[in-house]
Protein backbone atom coordinates (compact mmCIF):
# COMPACT_ATOMS: atom_id res chain seq x y z
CA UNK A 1 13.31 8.73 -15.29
CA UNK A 2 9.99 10.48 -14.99
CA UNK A 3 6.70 9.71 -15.18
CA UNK A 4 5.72 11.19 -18.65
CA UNK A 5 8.05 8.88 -20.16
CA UNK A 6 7.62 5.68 -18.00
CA UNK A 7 4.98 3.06 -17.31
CA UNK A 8 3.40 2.43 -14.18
CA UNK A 9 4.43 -0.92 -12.82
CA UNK A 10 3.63 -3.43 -9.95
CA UNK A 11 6.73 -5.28 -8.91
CA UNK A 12 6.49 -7.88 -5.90
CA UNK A 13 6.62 -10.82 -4.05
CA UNK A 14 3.05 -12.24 -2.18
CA UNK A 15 1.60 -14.68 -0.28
CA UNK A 16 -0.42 -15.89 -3.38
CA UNK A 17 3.05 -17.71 -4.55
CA UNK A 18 5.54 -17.75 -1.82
CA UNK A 19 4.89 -18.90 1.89
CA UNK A 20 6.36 -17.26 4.96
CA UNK A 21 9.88 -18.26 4.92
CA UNK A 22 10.21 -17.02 1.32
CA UNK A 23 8.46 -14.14 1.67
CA UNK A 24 10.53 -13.56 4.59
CA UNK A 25 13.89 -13.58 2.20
CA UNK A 26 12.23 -10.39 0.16
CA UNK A 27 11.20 -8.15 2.85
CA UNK A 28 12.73 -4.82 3.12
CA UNK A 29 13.67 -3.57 6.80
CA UNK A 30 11.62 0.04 7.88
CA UNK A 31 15.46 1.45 7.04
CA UNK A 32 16.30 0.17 3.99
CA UNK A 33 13.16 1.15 2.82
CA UNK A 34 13.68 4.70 3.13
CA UNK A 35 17.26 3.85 1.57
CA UNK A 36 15.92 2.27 -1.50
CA UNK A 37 13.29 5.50 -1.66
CA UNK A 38 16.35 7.68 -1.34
CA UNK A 39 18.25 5.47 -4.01
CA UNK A 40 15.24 6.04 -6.47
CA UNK A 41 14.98 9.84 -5.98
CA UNK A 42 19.13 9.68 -7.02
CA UNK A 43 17.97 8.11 -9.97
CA UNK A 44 15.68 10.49 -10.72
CA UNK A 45 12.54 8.71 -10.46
CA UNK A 46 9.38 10.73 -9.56
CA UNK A 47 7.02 8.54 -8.82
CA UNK A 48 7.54 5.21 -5.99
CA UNK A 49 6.59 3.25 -3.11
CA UNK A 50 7.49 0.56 -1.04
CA UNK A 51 5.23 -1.70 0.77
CA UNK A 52 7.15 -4.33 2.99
CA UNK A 53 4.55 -6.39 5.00
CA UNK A 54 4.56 -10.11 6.07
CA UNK A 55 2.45 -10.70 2.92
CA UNK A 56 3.82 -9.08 0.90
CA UNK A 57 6.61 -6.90 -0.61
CA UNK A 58 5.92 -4.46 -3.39
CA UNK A 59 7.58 -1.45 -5.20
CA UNK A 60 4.68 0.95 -7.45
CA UNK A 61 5.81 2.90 -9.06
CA UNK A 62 6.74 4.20 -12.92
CA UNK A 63 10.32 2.48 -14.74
CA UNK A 64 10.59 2.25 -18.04
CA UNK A 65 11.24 -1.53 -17.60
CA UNK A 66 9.75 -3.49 -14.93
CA UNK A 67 13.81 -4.96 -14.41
CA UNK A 68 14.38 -1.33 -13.07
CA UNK A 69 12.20 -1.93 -10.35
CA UNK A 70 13.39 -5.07 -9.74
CA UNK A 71 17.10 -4.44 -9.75
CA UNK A 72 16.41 -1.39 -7.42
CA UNK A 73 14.67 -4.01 -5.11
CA UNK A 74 17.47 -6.35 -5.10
CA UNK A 75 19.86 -4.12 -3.31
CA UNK A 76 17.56 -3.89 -0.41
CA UNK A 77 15.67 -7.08 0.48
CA UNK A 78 16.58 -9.42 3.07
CA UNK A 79 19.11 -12.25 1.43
CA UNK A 80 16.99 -13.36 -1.63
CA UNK A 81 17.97 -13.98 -4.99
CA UNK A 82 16.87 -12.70 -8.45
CA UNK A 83 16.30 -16.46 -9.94
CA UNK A 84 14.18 -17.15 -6.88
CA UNK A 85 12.55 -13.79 -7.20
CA UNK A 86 11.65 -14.50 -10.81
CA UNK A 87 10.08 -17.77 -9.78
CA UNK A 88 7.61 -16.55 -7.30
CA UNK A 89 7.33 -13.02 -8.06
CA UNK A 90 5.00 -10.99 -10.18
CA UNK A 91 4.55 -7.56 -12.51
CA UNK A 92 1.55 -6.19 -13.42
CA UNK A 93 1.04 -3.09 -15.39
CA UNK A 94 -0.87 0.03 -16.40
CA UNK A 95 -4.30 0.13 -15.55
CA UNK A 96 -4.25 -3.32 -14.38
CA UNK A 97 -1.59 -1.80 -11.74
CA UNK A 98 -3.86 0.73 -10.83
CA UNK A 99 -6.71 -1.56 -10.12
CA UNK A 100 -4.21 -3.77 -7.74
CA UNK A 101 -3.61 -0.45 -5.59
CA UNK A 102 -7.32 -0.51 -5.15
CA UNK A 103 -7.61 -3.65 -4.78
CA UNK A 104 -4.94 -3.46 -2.17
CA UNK A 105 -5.90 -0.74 -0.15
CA UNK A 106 -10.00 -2.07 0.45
CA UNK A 107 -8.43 -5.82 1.91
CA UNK A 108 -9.41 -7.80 -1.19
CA UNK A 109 -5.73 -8.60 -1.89
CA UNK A 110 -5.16 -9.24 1.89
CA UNK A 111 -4.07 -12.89 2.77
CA UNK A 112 -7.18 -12.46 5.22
CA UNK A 113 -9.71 -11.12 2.89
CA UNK A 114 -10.76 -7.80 3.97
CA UNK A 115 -7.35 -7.39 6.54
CA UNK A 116 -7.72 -3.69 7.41
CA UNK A 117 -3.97 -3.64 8.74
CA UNK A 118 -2.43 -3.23 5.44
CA UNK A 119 -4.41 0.25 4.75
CA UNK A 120 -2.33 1.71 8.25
CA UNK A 121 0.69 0.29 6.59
CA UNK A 122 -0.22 1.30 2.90
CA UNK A 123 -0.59 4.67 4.28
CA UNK A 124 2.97 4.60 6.35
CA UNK A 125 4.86 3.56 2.82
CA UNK A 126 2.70 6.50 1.37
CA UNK A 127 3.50 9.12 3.79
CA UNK A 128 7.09 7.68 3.75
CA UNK A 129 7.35 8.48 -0.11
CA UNK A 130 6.09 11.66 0.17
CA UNK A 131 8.23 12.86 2.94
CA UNK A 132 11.44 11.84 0.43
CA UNK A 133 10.05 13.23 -2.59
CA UNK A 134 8.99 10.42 -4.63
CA UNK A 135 5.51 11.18 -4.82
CA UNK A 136 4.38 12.34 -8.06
CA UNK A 137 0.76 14.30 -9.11
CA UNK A 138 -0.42 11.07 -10.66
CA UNK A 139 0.55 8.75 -7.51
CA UNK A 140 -0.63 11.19 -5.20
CA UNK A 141 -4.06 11.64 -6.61
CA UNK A 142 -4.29 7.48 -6.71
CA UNK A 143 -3.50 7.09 -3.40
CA UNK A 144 -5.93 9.46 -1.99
CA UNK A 145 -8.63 7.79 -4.32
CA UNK A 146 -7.68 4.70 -2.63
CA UNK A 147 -7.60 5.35 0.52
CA UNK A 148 -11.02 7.25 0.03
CA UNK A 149 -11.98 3.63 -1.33
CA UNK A 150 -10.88 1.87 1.05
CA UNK A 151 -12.95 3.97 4.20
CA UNK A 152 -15.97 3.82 1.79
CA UNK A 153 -15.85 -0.12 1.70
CA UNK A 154 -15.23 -0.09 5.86
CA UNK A 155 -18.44 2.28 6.22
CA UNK A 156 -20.54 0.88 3.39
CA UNK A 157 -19.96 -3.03 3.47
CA UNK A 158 -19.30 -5.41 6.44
CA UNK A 159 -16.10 -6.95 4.31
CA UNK A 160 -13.79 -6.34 7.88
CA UNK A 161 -16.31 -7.43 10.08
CA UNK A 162 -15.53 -9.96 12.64
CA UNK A 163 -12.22 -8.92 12.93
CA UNK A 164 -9.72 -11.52 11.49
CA UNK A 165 -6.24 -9.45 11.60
CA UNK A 166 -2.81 -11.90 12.28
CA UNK A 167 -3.50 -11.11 15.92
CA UNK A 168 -7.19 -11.94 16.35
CA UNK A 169 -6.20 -15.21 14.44
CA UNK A 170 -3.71 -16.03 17.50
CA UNK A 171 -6.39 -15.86 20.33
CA UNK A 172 -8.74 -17.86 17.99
CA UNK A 173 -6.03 -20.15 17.55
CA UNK A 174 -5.42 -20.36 20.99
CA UNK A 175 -8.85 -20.29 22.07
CA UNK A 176 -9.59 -23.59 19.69
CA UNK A 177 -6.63 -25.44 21.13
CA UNK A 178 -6.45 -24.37 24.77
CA UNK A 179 -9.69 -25.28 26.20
CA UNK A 180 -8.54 -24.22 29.79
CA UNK A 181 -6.67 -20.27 28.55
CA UNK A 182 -7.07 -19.12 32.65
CA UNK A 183 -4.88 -21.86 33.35
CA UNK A 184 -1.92 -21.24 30.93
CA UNK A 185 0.79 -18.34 31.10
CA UNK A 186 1.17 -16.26 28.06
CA UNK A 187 4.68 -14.32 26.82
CA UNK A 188 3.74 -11.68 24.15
CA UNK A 189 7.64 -10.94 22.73
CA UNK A 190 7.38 -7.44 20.78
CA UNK A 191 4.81 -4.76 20.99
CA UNK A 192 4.52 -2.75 17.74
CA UNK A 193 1.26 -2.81 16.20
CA UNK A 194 0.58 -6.46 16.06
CA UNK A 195 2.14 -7.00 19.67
CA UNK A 196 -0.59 -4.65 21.23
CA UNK A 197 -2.94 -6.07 18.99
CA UNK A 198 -2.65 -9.06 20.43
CA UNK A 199 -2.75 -8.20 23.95
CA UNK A 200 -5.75 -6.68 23.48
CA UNK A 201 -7.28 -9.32 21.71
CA UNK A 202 -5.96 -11.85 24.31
CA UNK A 203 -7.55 -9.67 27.14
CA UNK A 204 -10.98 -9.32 25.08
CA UNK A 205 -11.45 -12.25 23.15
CA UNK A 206 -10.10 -14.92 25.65
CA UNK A 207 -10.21 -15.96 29.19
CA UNK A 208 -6.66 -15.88 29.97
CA UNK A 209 -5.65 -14.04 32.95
CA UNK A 210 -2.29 -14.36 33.25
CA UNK A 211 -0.73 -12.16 30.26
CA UNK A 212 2.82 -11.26 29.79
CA UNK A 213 4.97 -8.96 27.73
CA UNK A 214 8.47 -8.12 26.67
CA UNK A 215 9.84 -5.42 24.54
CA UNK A 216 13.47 -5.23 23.08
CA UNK A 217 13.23 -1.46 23.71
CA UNK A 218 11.60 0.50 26.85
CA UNK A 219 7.66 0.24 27.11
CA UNK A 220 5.35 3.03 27.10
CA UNK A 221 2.80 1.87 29.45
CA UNK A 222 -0.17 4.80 28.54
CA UNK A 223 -2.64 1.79 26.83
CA UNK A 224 -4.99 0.21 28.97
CA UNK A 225 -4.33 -3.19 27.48
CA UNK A 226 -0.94 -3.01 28.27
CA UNK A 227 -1.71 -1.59 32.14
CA UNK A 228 -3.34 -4.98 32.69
CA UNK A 229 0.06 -7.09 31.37
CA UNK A 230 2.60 -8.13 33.84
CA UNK A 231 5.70 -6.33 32.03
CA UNK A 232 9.38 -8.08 31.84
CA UNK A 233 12.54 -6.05 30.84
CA UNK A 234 14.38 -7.25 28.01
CA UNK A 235 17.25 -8.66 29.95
CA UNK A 236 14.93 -11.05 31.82
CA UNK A 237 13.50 -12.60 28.83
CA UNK A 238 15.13 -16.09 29.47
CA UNK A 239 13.37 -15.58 32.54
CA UNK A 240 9.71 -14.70 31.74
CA UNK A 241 9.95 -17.69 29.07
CA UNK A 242 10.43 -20.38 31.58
CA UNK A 243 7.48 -19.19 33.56
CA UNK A 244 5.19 -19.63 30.05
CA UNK A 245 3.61 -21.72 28.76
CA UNK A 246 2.61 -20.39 25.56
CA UNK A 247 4.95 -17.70 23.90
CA UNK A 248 3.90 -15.37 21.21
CA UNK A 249 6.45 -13.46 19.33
CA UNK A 250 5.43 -10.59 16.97
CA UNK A 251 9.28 -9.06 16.94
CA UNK A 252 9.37 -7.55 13.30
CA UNK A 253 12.59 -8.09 13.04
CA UNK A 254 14.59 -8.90 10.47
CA UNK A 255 16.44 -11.91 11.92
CA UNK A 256 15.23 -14.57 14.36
CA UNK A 257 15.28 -13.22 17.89
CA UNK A 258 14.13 -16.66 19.23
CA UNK A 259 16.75 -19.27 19.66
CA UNK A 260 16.95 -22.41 21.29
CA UNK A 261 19.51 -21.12 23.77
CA UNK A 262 16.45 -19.08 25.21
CA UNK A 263 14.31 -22.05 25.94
CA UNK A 264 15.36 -24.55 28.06
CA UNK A 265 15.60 -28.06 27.11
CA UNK A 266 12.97 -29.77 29.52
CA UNK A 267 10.22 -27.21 28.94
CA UNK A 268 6.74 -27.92 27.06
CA UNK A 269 5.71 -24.78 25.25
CA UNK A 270 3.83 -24.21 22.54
CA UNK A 271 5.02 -20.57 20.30
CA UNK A 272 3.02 -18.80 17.90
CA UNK A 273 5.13 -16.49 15.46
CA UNK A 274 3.72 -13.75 13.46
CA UNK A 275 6.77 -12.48 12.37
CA UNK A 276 7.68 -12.25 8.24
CA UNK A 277 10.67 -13.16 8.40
CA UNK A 278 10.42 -15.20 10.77
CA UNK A 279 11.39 -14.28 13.91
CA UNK A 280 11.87 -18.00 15.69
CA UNK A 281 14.60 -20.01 14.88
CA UNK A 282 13.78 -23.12 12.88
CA UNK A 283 16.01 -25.08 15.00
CA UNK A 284 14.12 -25.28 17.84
CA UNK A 285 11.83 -27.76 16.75
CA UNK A 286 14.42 -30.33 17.10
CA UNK A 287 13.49 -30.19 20.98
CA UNK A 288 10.51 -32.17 20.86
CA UNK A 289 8.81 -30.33 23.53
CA UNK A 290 8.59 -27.24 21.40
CA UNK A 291 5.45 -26.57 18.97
CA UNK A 292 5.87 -23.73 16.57
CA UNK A 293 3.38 -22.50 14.99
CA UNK A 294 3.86 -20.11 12.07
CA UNK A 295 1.75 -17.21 10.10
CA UNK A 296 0.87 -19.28 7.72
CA UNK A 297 -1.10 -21.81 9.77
CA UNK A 298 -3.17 -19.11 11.56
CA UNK A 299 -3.96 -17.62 8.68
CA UNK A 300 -6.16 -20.68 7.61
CA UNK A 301 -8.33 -20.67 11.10
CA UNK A 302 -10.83 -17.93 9.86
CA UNK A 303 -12.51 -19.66 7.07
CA UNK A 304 -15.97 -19.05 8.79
CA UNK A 305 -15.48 -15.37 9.05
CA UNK A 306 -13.88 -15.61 5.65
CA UNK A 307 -16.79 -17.03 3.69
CA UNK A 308 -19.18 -14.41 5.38
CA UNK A 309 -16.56 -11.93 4.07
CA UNK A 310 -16.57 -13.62 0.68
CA UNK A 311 -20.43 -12.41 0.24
CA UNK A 312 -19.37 -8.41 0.06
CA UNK A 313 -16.69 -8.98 -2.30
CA UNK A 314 -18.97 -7.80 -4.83
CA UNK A 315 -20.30 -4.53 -3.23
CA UNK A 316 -16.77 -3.70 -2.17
CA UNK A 317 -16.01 -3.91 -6.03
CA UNK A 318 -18.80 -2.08 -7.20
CA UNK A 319 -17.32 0.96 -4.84
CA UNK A 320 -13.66 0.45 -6.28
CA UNK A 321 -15.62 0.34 -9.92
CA UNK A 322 -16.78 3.80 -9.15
CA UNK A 323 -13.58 4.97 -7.65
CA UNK A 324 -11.43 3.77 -10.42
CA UNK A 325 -13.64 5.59 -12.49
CA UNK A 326 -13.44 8.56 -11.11
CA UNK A 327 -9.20 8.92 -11.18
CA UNK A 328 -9.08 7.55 -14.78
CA UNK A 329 -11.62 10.64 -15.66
CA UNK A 330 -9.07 12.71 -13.50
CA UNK A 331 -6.35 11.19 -15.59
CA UNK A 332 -7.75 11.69 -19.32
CA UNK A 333 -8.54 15.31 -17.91
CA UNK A 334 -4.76 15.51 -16.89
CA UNK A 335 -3.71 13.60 -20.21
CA UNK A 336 -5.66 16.48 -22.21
CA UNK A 337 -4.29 18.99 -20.65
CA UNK A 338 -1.49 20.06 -22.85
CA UNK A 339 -3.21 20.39 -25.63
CA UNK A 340 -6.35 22.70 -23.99
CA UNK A 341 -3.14 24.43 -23.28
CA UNK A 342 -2.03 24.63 -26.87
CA UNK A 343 -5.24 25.88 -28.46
CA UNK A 344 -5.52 27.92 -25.03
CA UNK A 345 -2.53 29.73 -25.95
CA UNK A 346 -3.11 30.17 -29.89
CA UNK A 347 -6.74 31.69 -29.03
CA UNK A 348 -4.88 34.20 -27.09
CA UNK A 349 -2.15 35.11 -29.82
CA UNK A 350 -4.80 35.68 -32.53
CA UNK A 351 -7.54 37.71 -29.65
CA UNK A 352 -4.83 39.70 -28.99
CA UNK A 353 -4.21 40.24 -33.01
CA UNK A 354 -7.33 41.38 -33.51
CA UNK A 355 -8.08 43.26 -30.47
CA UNK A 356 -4.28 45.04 -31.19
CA UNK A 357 -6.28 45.81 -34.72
CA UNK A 358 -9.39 47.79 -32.58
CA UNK A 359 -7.34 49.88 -30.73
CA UNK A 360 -5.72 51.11 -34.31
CA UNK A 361 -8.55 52.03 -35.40
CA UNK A 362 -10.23 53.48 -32.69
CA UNK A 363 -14.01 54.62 -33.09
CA UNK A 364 -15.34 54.64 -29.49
CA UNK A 365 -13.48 51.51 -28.96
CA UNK A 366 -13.27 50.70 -25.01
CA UNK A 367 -10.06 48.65 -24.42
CA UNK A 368 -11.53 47.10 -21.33
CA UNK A 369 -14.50 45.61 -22.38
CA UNK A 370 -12.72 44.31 -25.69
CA UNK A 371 -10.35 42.73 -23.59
CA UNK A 372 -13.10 41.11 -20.77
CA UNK A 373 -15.53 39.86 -23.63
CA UNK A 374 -12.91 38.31 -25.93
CA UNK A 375 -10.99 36.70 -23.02
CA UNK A 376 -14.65 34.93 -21.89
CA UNK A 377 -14.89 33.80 -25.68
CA UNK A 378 -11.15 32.38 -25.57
CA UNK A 379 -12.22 30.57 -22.28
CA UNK A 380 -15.70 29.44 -23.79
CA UNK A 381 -13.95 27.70 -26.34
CA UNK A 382 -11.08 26.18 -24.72
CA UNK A 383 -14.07 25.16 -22.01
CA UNK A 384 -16.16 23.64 -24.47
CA UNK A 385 -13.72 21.26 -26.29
CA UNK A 386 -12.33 20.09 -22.91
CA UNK A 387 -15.90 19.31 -22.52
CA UNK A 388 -16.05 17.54 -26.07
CA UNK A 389 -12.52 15.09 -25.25
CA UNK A 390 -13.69 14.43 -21.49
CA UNK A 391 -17.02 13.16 -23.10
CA UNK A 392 -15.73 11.43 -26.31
CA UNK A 393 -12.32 9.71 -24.82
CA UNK A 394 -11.87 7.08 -27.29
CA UNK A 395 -12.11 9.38 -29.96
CA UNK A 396 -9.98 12.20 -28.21
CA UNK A 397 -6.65 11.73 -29.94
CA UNK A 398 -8.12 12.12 -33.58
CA UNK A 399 -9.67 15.39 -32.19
CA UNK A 400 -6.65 16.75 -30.76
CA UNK A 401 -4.44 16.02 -34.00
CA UNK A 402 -7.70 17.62 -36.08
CA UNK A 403 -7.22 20.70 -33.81
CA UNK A 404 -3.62 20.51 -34.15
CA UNK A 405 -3.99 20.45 -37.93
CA UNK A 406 -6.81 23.65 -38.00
CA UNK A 407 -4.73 25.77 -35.57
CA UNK A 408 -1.50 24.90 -37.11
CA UNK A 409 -0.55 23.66 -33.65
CA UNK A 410 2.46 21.69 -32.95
CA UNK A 411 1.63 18.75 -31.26
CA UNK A 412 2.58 17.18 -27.82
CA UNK A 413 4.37 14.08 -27.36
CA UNK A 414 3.13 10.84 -27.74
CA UNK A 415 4.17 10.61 -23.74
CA UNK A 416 2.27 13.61 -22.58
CA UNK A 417 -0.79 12.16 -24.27
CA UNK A 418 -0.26 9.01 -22.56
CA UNK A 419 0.83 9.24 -19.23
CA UNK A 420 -0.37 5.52 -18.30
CA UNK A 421 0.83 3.43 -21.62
């Protein structure tokens, strides 16, 4: 199932439809995702990537059905089901796809308008898909217009100023509801990205001078942030609970790793989770001293910020306008290709007919410039009506079946004409 005789497809699950705890029933593990990728290369497809974040999961890629896509998904997500899927999920085609993977990579899809995380983790599933061979020429020349996009709108516009990432959005929130941060003790559980994200922001953007962390797996202590945190070993993370007061837990994983039996019973704390799924157990808000406070609430804190952001939607746009642009152009090049090819090739077969006839019948006739001034004419022409389909693209089919039709050409395929249908 290549790309020449697919369609290139959107398939996913978003924020925009489903909150947190549904989400969190789609999301595809770091390993499964290479699993599905590996699955998909089995099946021959060319051309497919998986982006799993806590607003989102997505396959792009080409299928010759969108239900491909989605079937292939369903092996691999988290414990949701294909009715629920249908309800909340979405597909989106063709060059309307393409415009979402722009759209994507510059932060104007981003829960948090202008997000720049998902571009580091648009990048990962990239690189991931490449390194398994399901990157094909058309994929891999969108991405990199993309992501040249998406550094154009970070240079040119101010749409990620004021930094409003999941993690800034925790020391806001804290900073709004904690009047008094030097007082309280604060737990970060998990440092991947967002976990050292946080810390920093907690040390930068906040007073709080008592800062925490935990890791389920040894911690590389080389970041200056994390030099300034008192650090707890995973086996003592009962204990550095009970001396917090507020507990942040960006885990990642794929189950809780909160309980109840880590808290005690008698103790007032307040958790923030930025996990998708999440990572806290819903139980423990039967202990009344507990307040949990999920992704979806901090995502709504930044509406200042936001609106500011809102402003540079339109220049950000403009830049994506020009970038789309300019792969589409690549594309109709790439679409026209076969038949330059075509006439390339029957320009040869009849030069080399008639230059065959020259050196019959001789006369002073010097094979080597024959052969250098008829091979520039071959390439002047071929050059030329390139020139003519790049320039006249809505008319470029009825030009290549003309040519067809004068060269006695036989024609491509309706697929390698149209490699986006």
């Amino acid at each position: 199932m290549n790309s020449i005789t697919s369609t290139f497809y959107v398939i996913g699950i978003s924020y925009k439809k489903a909150d947190a705890h549904t989400r969190g029933k789609f999301s595809v593990s770091v390993e499964n995702q290479k699993k599905l990728l590996q699955k998909a290369a089995e099946k021959g497809m060319d051309g497919l990537v998986v982006v799993s974040t806590c607003n989102r999961t997505e396959l792009i890629g080409f299928a010759q059905h969108p239900f491909n896509l989605i079937r292939l998904l369903n092996k691999f997500w988290e414990e949701g089901s294909l009715e629920e899927f249908a309800k909340y999920s979405y597909v989106i085609k063709s060059k309307a796809a393409i415009d979402h993977v722009f759209r994507l990579a510059t932060g104007l899809e981003s829960q948090i308008l202008g997000d720049y995380e998902i571009v580091g983790q648009l990048k990962t599933a990239y690189q991931t898909s490449k390194e398994l061979g399901v990157i094909n020429t058309f994929m891999d020349r969108l991405f990199a217009h993309a992501f040249k996009a998406s550094k154009q709108v970070k240079n040119e516009t101010t749409l990620s100023s004021g930094t409003t990432s999941v993690s800034y959005a925790a020391t806001q929130y804290l900073n709004k509801h904690f009047p008094n941060l030097e007082d309280e003790s604060v737990l970060v559980y998990g440092i991947g990205a967002i976990g050292e994200h946080t810390v920093q922001n907690l040390f930068t953007y906040t007073n709080c001078k008592n800062i925490a962390v935990v890791n389920r797996t040894p911690i590389t202590l080389n970041k200056p942030e994390l030099k300034q945190a008192n650090v707890y070993p995973h086996n003592k993370l009962n204990q550095a609970i009970e001396q917090s007061t507020l507990l942040i837990v960006a885990t990642g994983a794929s189950k809780p790793t909160i309980t109840p039996a880590h808290i005690s019973s008698t103790q007032k704390l307040t958790i923030l989770d930025l996990s998708v799924p999440n990572n806290v157990d819903e139980a423990i808000v039967k202990n009344t001293n507990i307040t949990l406070v999920g992704i979806d609430v901090l995502s709504k804190i930044t509406e200042e910020t936001i609106e500011n952001r809102k402003q540079q939607v339109p220049f950000a746009e403009q830049i994506i306008e020009h970038s789309t642009e300019e792969f589409i152009n690549w594309l109709d090049i790439r679409k026209f290709t076969p038949a330059i090819n075509s006439l390339k090739a029957t320009l040869e077969q009849l030069r080399k007919h008639e230059v065959g006839l020259q050196k019959v019948n001789g006369n002073g006739y010097s094979a080597d410039q024959v052969e250098k001034i008829t091979t520039r004419i071959v390439h002047k022409i071929t050059t030329q009506f390139a020139k003519h389909l790049r320039a006249n693209t809505g008319g470029a089919n009825k030009s290549i079946d003309l040519m067809y039709k004068v060269f006695d050409i036989d024609p491509v395929s309706p697929q390698e004409k149209e490699l986006v249908k």
